[in-house]
Protein backbone atom coordinates (compact mmCIF):
# COMPACT_ATOMS: atom_id res chain seq x y z
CA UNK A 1 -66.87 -103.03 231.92
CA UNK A 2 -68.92 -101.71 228.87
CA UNK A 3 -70.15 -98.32 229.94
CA UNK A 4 -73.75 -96.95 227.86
CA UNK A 5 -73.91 -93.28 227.33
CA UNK A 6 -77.05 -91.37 227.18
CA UNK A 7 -76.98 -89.23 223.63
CA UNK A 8 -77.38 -85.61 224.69
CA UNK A 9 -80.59 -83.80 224.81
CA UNK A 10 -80.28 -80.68 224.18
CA UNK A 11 -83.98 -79.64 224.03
CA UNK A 12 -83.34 -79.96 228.10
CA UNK A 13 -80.68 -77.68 228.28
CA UNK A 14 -82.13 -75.06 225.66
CA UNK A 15 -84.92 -73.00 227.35
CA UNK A 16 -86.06 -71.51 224.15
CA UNK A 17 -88.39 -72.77 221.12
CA UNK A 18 -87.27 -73.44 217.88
CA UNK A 19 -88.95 -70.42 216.60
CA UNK A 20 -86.95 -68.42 218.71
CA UNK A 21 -83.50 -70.02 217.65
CA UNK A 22 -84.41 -69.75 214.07
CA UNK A 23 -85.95 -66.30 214.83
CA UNK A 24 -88.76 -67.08 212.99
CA UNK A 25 -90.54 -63.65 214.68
CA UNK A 26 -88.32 -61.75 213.80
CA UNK A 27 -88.69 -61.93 209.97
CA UNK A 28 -91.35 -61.50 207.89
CA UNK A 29 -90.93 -64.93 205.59
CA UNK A 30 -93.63 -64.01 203.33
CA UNK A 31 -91.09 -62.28 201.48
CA UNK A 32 -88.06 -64.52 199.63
CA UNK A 33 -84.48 -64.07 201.10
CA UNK A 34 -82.91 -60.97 199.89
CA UNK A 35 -86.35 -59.51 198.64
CA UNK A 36 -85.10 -56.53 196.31
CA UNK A 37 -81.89 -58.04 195.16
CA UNK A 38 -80.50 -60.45 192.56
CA UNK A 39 -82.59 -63.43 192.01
CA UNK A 40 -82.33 -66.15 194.74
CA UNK A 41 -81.05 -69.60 193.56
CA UNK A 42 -82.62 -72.63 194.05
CA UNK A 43 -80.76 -75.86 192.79
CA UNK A 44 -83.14 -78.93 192.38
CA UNK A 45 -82.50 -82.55 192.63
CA UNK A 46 -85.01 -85.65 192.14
CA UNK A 47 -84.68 -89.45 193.05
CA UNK A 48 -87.52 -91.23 191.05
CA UNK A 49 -88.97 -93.67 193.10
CA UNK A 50 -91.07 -95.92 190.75
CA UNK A 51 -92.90 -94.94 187.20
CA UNK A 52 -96.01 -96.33 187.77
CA UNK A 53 -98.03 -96.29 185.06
CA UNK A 54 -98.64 -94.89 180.76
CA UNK A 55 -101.52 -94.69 180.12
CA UNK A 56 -102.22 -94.42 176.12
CA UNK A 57 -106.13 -93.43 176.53
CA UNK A 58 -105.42 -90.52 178.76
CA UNK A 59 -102.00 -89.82 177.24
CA UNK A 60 -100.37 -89.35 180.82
CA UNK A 61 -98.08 -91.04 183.06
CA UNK A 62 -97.92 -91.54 187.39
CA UNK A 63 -94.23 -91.00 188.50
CA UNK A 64 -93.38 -91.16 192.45
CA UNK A 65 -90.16 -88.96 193.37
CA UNK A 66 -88.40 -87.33 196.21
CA UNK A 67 -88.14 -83.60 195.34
CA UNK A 68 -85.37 -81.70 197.16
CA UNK A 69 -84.54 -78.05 197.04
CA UNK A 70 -81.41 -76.29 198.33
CA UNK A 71 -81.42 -72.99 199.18
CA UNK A 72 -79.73 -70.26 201.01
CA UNK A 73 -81.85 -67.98 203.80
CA UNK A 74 -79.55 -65.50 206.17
CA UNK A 75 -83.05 -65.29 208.10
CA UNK A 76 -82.58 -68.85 209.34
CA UNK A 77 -79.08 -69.40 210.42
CA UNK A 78 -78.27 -69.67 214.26
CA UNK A 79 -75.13 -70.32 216.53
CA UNK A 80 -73.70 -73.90 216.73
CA UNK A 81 -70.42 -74.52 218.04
CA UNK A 82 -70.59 -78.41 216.61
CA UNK A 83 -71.80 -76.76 212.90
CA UNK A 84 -73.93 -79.87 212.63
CA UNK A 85 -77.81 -79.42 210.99
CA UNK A 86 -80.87 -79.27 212.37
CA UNK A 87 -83.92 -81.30 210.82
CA UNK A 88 -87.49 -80.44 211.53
CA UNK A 89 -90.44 -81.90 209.85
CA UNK A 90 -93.91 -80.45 208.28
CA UNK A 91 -95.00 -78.07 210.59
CA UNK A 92 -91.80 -75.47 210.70
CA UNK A 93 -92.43 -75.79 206.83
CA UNK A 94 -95.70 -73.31 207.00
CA UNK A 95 -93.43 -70.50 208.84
CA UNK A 96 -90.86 -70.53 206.83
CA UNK A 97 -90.48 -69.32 202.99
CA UNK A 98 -90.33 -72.16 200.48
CA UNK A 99 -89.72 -72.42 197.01
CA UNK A 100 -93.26 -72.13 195.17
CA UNK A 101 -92.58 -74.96 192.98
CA UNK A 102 -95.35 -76.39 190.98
CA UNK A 103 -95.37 -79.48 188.37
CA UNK A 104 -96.62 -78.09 184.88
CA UNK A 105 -99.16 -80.06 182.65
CA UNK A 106 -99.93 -82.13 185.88
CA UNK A 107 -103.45 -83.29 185.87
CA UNK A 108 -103.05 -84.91 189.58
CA UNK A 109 -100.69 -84.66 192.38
CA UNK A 110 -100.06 -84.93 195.95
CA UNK A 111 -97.86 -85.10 198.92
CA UNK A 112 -97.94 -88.69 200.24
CA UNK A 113 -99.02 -88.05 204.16
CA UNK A 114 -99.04 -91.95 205.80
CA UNK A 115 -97.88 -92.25 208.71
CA UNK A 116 -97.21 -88.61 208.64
CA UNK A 117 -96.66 -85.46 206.03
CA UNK A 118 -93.35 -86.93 203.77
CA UNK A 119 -91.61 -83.64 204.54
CA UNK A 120 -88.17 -82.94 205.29
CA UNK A 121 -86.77 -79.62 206.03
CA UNK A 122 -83.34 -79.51 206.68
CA UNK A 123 -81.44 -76.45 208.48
CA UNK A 124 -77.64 -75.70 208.50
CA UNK A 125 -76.12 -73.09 211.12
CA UNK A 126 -75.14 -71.13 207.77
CA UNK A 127 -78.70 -70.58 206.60
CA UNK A 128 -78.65 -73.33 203.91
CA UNK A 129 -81.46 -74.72 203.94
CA UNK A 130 -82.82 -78.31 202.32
CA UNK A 131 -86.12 -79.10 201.53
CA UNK A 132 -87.58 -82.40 200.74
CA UNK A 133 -90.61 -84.45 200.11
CA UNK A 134 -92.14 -87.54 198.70
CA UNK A 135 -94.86 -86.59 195.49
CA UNK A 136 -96.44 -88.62 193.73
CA UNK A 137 -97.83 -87.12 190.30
CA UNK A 138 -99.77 -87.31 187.11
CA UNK A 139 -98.57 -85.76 184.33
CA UNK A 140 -100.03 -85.14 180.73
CA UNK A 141 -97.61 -86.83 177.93
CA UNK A 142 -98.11 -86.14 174.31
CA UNK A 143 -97.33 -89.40 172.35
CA UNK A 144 -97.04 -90.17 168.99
CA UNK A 145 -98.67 -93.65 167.65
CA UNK A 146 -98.43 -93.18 164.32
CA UNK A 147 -95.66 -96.12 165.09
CA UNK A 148 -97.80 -98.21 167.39
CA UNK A 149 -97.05 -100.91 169.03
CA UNK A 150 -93.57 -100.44 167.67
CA UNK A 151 -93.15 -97.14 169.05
CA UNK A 152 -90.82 -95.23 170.93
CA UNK A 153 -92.11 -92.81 173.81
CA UNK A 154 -90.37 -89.55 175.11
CA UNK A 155 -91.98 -87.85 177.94
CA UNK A 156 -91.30 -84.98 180.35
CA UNK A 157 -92.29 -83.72 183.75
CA UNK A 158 -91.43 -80.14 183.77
CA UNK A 159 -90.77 -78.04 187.26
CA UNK A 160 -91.57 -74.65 187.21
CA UNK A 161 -91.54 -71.26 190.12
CA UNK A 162 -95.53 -70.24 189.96
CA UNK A 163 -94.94 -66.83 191.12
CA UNK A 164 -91.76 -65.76 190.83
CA UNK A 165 -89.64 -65.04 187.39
CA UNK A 166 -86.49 -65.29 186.92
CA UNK A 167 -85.79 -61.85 188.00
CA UNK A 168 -86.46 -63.15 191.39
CA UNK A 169 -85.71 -67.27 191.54
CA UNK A 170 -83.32 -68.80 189.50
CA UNK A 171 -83.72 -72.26 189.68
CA UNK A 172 -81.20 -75.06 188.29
CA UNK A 173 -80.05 -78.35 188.75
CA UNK A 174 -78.39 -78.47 191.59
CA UNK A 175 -75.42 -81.04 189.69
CA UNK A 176 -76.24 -81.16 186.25
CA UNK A 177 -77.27 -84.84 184.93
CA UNK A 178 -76.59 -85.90 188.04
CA UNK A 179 -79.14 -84.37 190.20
CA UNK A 180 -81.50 -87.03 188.38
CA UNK A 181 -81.20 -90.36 190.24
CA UNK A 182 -83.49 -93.60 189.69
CA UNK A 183 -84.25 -96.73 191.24
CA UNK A 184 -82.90 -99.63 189.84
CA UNK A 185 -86.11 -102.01 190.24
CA UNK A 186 -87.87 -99.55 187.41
CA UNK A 187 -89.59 -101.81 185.58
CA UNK A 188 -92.94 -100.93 183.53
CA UNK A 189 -94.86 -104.04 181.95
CA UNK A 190 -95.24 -102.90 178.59
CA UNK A 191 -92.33 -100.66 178.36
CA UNK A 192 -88.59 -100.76 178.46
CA UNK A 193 -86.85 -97.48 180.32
CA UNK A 194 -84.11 -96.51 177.55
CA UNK A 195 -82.72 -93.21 179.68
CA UNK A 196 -83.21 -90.54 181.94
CA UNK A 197 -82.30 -86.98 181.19
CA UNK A 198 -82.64 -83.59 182.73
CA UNK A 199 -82.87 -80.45 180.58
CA UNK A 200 -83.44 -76.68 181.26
CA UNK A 201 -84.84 -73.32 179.63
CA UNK A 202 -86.77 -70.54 179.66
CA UNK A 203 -90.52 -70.32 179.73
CA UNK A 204 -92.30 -67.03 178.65
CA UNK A 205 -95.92 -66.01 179.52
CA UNK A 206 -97.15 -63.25 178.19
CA UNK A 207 -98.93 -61.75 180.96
CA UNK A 208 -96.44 -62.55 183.27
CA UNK A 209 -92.82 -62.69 182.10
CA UNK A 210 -89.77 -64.98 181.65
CA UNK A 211 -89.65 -68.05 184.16
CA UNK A 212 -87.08 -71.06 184.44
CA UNK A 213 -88.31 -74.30 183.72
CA UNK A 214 -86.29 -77.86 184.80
CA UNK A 215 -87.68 -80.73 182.34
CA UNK A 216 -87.19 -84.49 183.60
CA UNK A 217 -87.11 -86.17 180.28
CA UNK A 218 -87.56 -89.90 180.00
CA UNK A 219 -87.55 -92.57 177.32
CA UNK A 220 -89.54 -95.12 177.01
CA UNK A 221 -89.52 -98.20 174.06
CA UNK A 222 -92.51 -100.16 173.98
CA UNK A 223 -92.37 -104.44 174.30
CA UNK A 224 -93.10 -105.89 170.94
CA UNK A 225 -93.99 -109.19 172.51
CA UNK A 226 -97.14 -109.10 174.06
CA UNK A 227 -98.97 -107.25 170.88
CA UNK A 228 -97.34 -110.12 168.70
CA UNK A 229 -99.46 -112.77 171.20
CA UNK A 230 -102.48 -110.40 170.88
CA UNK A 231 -102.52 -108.84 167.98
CA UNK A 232 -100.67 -109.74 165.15
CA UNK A 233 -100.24 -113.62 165.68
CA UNK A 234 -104.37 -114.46 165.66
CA UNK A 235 -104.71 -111.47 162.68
CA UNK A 236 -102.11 -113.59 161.25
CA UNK A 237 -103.76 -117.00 161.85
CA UNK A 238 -107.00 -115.92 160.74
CA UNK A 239 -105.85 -115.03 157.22
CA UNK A 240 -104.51 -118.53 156.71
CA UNK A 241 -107.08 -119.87 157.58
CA UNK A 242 -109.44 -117.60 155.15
CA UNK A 243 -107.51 -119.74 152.85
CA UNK A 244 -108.33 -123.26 154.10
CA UNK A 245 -111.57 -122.70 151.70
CA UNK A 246 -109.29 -122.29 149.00
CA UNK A 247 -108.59 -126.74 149.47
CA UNK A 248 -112.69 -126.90 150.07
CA UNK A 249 -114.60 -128.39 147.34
CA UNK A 250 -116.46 -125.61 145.33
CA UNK A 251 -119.66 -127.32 145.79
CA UNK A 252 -119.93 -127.54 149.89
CA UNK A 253 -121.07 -123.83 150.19
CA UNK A 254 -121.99 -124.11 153.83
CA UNK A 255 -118.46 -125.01 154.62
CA UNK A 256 -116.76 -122.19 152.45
CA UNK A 257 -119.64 -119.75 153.67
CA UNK A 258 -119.65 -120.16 157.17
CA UNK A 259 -115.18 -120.08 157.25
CA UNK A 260 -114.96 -116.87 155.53
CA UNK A 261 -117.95 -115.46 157.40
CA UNK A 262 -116.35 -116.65 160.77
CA UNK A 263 -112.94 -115.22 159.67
CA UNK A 264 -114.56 -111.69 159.15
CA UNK A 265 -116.02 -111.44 162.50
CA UNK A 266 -113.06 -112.78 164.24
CA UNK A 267 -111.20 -109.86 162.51
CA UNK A 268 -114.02 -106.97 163.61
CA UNK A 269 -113.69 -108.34 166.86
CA UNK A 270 -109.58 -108.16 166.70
CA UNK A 271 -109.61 -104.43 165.26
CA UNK A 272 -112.19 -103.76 167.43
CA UNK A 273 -110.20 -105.18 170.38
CA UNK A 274 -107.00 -102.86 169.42
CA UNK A 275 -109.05 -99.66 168.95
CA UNK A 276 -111.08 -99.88 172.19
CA UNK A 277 -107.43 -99.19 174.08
CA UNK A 278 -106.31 -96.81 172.14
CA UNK A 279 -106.97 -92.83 172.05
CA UNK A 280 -109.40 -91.69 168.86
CA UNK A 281 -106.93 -89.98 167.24
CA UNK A 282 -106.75 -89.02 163.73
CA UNK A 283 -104.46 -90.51 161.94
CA UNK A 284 -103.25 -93.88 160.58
CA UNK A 285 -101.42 -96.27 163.53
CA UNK A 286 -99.03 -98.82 162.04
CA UNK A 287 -101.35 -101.90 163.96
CA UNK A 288 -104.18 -100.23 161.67
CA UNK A 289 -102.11 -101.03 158.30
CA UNK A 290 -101.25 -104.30 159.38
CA UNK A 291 -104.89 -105.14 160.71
CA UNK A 292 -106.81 -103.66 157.88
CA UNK A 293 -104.47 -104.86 154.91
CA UNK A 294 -105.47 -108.56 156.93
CA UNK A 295 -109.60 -107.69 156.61
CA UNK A 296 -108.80 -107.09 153.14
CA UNK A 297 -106.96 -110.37 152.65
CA UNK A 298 -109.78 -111.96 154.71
CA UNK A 299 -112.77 -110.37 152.78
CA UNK A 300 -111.30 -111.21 149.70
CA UNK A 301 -111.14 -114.64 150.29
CA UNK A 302 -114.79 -114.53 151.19
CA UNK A 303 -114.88 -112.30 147.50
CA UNK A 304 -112.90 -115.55 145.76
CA UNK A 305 -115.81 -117.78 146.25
CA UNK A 306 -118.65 -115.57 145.60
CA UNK A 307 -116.99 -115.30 142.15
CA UNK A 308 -116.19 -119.16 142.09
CA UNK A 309 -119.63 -120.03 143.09
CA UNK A 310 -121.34 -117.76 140.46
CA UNK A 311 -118.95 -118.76 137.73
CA UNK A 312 -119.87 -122.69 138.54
CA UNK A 313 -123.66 -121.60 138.75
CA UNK A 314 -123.37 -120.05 135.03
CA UNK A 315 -121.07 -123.04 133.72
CA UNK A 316 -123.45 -125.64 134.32
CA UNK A 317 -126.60 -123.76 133.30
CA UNK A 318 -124.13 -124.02 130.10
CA UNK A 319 -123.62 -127.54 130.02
CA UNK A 320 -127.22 -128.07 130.70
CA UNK A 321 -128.53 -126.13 127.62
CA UNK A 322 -125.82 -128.44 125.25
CA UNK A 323 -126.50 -131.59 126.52
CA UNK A 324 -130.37 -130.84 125.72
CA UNK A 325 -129.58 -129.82 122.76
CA UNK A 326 -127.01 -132.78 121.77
CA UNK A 327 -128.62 -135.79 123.95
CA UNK A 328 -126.83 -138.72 122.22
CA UNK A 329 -123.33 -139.16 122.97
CA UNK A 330 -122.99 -142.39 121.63
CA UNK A 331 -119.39 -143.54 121.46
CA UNK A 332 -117.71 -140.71 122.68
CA UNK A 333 -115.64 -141.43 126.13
CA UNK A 334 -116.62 -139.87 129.59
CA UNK A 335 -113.29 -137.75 129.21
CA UNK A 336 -113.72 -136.22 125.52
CA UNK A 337 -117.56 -135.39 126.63
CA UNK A 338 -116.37 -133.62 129.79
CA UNK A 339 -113.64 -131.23 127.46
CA UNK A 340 -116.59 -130.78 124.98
CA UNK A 341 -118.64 -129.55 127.92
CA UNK A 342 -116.10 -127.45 129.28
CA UNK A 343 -114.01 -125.98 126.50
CA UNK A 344 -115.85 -125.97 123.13
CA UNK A 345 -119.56 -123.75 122.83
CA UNK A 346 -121.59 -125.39 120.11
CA UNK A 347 -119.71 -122.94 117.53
CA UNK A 348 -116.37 -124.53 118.30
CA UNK A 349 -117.78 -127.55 118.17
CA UNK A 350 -119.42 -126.85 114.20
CA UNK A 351 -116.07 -125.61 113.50
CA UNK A 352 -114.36 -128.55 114.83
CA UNK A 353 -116.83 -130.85 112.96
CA UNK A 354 -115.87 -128.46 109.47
CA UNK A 355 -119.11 -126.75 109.26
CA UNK A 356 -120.24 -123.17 109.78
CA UNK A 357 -123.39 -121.21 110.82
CA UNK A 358 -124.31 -120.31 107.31
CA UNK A 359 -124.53 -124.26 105.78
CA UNK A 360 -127.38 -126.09 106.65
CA UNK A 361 -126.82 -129.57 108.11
CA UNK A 362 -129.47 -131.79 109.30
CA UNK A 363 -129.06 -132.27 113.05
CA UNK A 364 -128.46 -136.18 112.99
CA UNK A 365 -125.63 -135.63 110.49
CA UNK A 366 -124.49 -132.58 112.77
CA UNK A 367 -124.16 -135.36 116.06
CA UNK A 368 -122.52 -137.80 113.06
CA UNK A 369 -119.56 -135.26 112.72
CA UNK A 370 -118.93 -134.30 115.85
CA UNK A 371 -118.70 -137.88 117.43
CA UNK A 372 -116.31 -138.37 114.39
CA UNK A 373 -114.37 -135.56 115.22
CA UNK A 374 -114.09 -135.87 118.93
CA UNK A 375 -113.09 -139.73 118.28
CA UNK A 376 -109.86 -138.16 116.57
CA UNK A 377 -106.13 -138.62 117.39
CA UNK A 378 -104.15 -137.34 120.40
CA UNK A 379 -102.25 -135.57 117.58
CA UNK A 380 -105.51 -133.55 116.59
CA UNK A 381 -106.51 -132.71 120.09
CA UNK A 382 -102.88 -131.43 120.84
CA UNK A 383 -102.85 -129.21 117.93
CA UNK A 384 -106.47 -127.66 119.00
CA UNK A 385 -105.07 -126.61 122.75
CA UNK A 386 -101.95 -125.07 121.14
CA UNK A 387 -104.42 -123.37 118.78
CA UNK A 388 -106.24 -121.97 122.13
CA UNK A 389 -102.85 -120.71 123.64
CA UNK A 390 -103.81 -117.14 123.35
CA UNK A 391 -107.29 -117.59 125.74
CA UNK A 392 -105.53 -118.18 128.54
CA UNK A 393 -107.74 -115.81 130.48
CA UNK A 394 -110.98 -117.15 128.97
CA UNK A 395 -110.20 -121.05 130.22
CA UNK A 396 -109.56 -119.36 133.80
CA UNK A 397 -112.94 -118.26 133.87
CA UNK A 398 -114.39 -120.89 132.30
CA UNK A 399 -112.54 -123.63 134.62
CA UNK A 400 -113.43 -122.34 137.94
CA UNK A 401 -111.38 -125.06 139.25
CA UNK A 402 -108.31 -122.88 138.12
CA UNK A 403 -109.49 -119.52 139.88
CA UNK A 404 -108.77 -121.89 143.29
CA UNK A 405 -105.71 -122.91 141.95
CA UNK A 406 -104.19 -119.53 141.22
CA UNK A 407 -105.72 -118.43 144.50
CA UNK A 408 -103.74 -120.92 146.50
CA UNK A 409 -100.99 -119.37 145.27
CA UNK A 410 -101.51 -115.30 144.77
CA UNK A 411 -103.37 -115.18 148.01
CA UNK A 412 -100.02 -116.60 150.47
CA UNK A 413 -97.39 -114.67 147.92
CA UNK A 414 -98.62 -111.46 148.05
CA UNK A 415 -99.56 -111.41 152.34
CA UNK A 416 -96.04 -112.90 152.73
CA UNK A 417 -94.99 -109.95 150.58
CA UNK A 418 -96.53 -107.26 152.50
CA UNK A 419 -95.02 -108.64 155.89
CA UNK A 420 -91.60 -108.55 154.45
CA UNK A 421 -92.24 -104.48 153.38
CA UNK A 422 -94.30 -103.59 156.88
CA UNK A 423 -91.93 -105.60 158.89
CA UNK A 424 -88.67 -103.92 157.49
CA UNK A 425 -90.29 -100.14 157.61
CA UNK A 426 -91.76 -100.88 161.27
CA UNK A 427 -89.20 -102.39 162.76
C-alpha cells in the first residue's frame, strides 16, 4: 500500500527565530561584510522580462527584469547538517545589509509589490547570500534620428553602487555575457531586437570618487514598414497626383487650382503628422528630406500653372491686338492663321511679306502680301522653322502648350531621380 509522508517541519522542532539562527542581533548590518578590508564583491545577473515600450518624444524606454545579486556575508551563515538554503522573503531584507544598487539615468522605477513585495532573499549555510527582485524601470535613452525612420537604436541601462566606491564594492557580472538572459516572446511593435550585451567600467565623480558601473546594452532596428504605409506611400501619391494637372486643359483653372491647392494641404497635414511624434530637435531627420523635397515637388506643380496661366493670359492679349489690327483674313486657312497668331509678331510677318519698318506700304497692300505669302509652299514654310531653330527657348514660352509638355516629363524624371539617391544613402 502507497504510504504519504508528511515533509518535515522544522519550524516545530526549532525553538528559536530566524533572527536568532542568522544572528541578526548580534551584528551590526549597517556596516558591509568585512567593513575595513578589501572591497566586497558583488556579481550581478539580470533576466529581462519584457521591453515594454521607446518612446521617441521622451527619449526613454520601460524594461521589466529580475535583478539578482550574489554575495558573500560571514555574519549570516548558520549550522546545517543537510547544507541546503534557506529562502526568506521581504521582510528579513530590512535587517540585513544589501547591496545599495541604484539604476542611473532612470527617470521612474519600482519594485512590483502584487500579491506581495517581488523579493527574494536567498541564504546558504556558508554565508552566500542571493538577492532577487522583480523591477520594472524607466530609463533615459539618447537616440539619434538624424536616420529616422530608417534608424538604428542603441540603448543602455546602467547599474551602479550609490554609496560605496570601488574601494569598498566591487561589483561585476557574475558570468560574463551570460549573466544577461532574455525572454524569447520580446517583441516591440515598431522595433526589431538585434542583440543584447553587457559591458563594464569605471565611473568617476568628482566629489565622490571612482565607482563600478555594469551597462545592459541593447539594440534596437526600427520597422521600415509601417512609416512606408504612413508616411512615405501618401507623400508619394500626392506628388503624382500634383501632376494629374499637368493632362488638365490650361483653360479649366478651377480644376488645376483647387488639385494643387488640395495637394499642398494634404502635404502640411502629412509633415505636420510626422513632426507632432517626434522630439523638436535640431537637426535635419532623413523623413524631413524626403517630405520636404515632396512639398517642393508639390508647390512647384502649383508654380507650373501660375506660369502657364499667365503666359496664356499675355498670349492672347497678343493675338487680340493683331487680329484688330489685321481683321481680314480672306483666303488664308484656319491652320496658317493659327501659326501666324502664334509664331510670327507683325515684324516677322513684314519680313515674311519682304518689307521692312522703314518703307511705307499702304495697309491694304500690306494684308495683299501677307495673304500671298502665307498661301506659299510647304517648301517655304519648312525652310522658315529651320530658320527659327536657334529660338527654341522663345517658342517654349510662347507655346504654353509645350511648358505642360516638358513638365510631364521633367517633373516624374527628376522625383524618380531623387528616390533612387535617398533610397540608396538611407537604406
Amino acid at each position: 500500500s502507497h504510504i504519504y509522508k508528511k515533509n518535515h517541519d522544522v519550524t516545530k522542532t526549532w525553538r528559536g527565530k530566524t533572527e536568532q539562527l542568522l544572528r541578526v542581533d548580534d551584528h551590526d548590518f549597517t556596516m558591509r561584510p568585512a567593513f575595513g578590508g578589501p572591497a566586497i564583491p558583488v556579481g550581478v545577473d539580470v533576466q529581462v522580462e519584457s521591453l515594454d515600450s521607446i518612446s521617441e518624444v521622451d527619449m526613454d524606454f520601460t524594461m521589466t527584469l529580475y535583478l539578482r545579486h550574489y554575495w558573500r556575508d560571514e555574519r549570516l551563515s548558520f549550522p546545517s547538517t543537510t547544507n541546503k538554503s534557506m529562502t526568506f522573503d521581504g521582510r528579513l531584507v530590512k535587517k540585513i545589509w544589501v547591496p545599495d544598487v541604484f539604476f542611473v539615468h532612470s527617470k521612474r522605477s519600482f519594485t512590483h509589490d502584487t500579491t506581495t513585495d517581488n523579493i527574494m532573499l536567498r541564504v546558504f549555510p556558508d554565508g552566500h547570500v542571493l538577492y532577487s527582485m522583480r523591477i520594472t524601470v524607466t530609463a533615459m535613452c539618447n537616440m539619434d534620428f538624424s536616420r529616422f525612420p530608417l534608424d538604428s537604436q542603441t540603448c543602455s541601462l546602467e547599474l551602479e553602487s550609490y554609496a560605496y566606491t570601488d574601494e569598498d564594492l566591487m561589483l561585476y557580472w557574475k558570468n560574463g555575457n551570460e549573466s544577461l538572459k532574455t525572454d524569447e516572446k520580446i517583441s516591440l511593435s515598431q522595433f526589431l531586437i538585434q542583440k543584447f550585451h553587457t559591458t563594464s567600467r569605471l565611473a568617476f565623480y568628482s566629489s565622490t570618487g571612482w565607482y563600478n558601473r555594469l551597462y545592459i546594452n541593447f539594440t534596437l532596428r526600427r520597422h521600415i514598414f509601417f512609416f512606408l504605409l504612413q508616411t512615405y506611400f501618401p507623400a508619394t501619391l500626392m506628388v503624382m497626383l500634383s501632376w494629374v494637372s499637368f493632362w488638365i486643359d490650361r483653360r479649366a483653372v478651377p480644376a488645376r487650382v483647387s488639385l494643387g491647392i488640395t495637394t499642398v494641404l494634404t502635404m502640411s497635414t502629412i509633415i505636420t503628422g510626422v513632426n507632432a511624434s517626434m522630439p523638436r530637435v535640431s537637426y535635419i531627420k532623413a523623413v524631413d528630406i524626403y517630405l520636404w523635397v515632396s512639398f517642393v515637388f508639390v508647390f512647384l506643380s502649383v508654380l507650373e500653372y501660375a506660369a502657364v496661366n499667365y503666359l496664356t493670359t499675355v498670349q492672347e492679349r497678343k493675338e487680340r491686338k493683331l487680329r484688330e489690327r489685321f481683321p481680314c483674313t480672306c483666303g488664308i486657312s484656319h491652320s496658317k492663321t493659327m501659326m501666324l497668331d502664334g509664331n510670327y509678331s507683325e515684324s516677322d510677318a513684314n519680313s515674311l511679306a519682304g518689307y521692312t519698318r522703314n518703307q511705307v506700304v499702304p495697309e491694304e497692300e500690306k494684308q495683299e502680301k501677307m495673304v500671298v505669302h502665307l498661301a506659299m509652299s510647304n517648301e517655304s514654310n519648312s525652310s522658315r522653322k529651320r530658320g527659327l531653330k536657334g529660338h527654341v527657348g522663345l517658342r517654349i514660352i510662347q507655346n504654353t502648350h509645350a511648358i505642360d509638355k516638358y513638365s510631364r516629363l521633367i517633373f516624374p524624371g527628376t522625383y524618380i531621380f531623387f528616390n533612387l539617391i535617398y533610397w540608396s544613402v538611407f537604406s
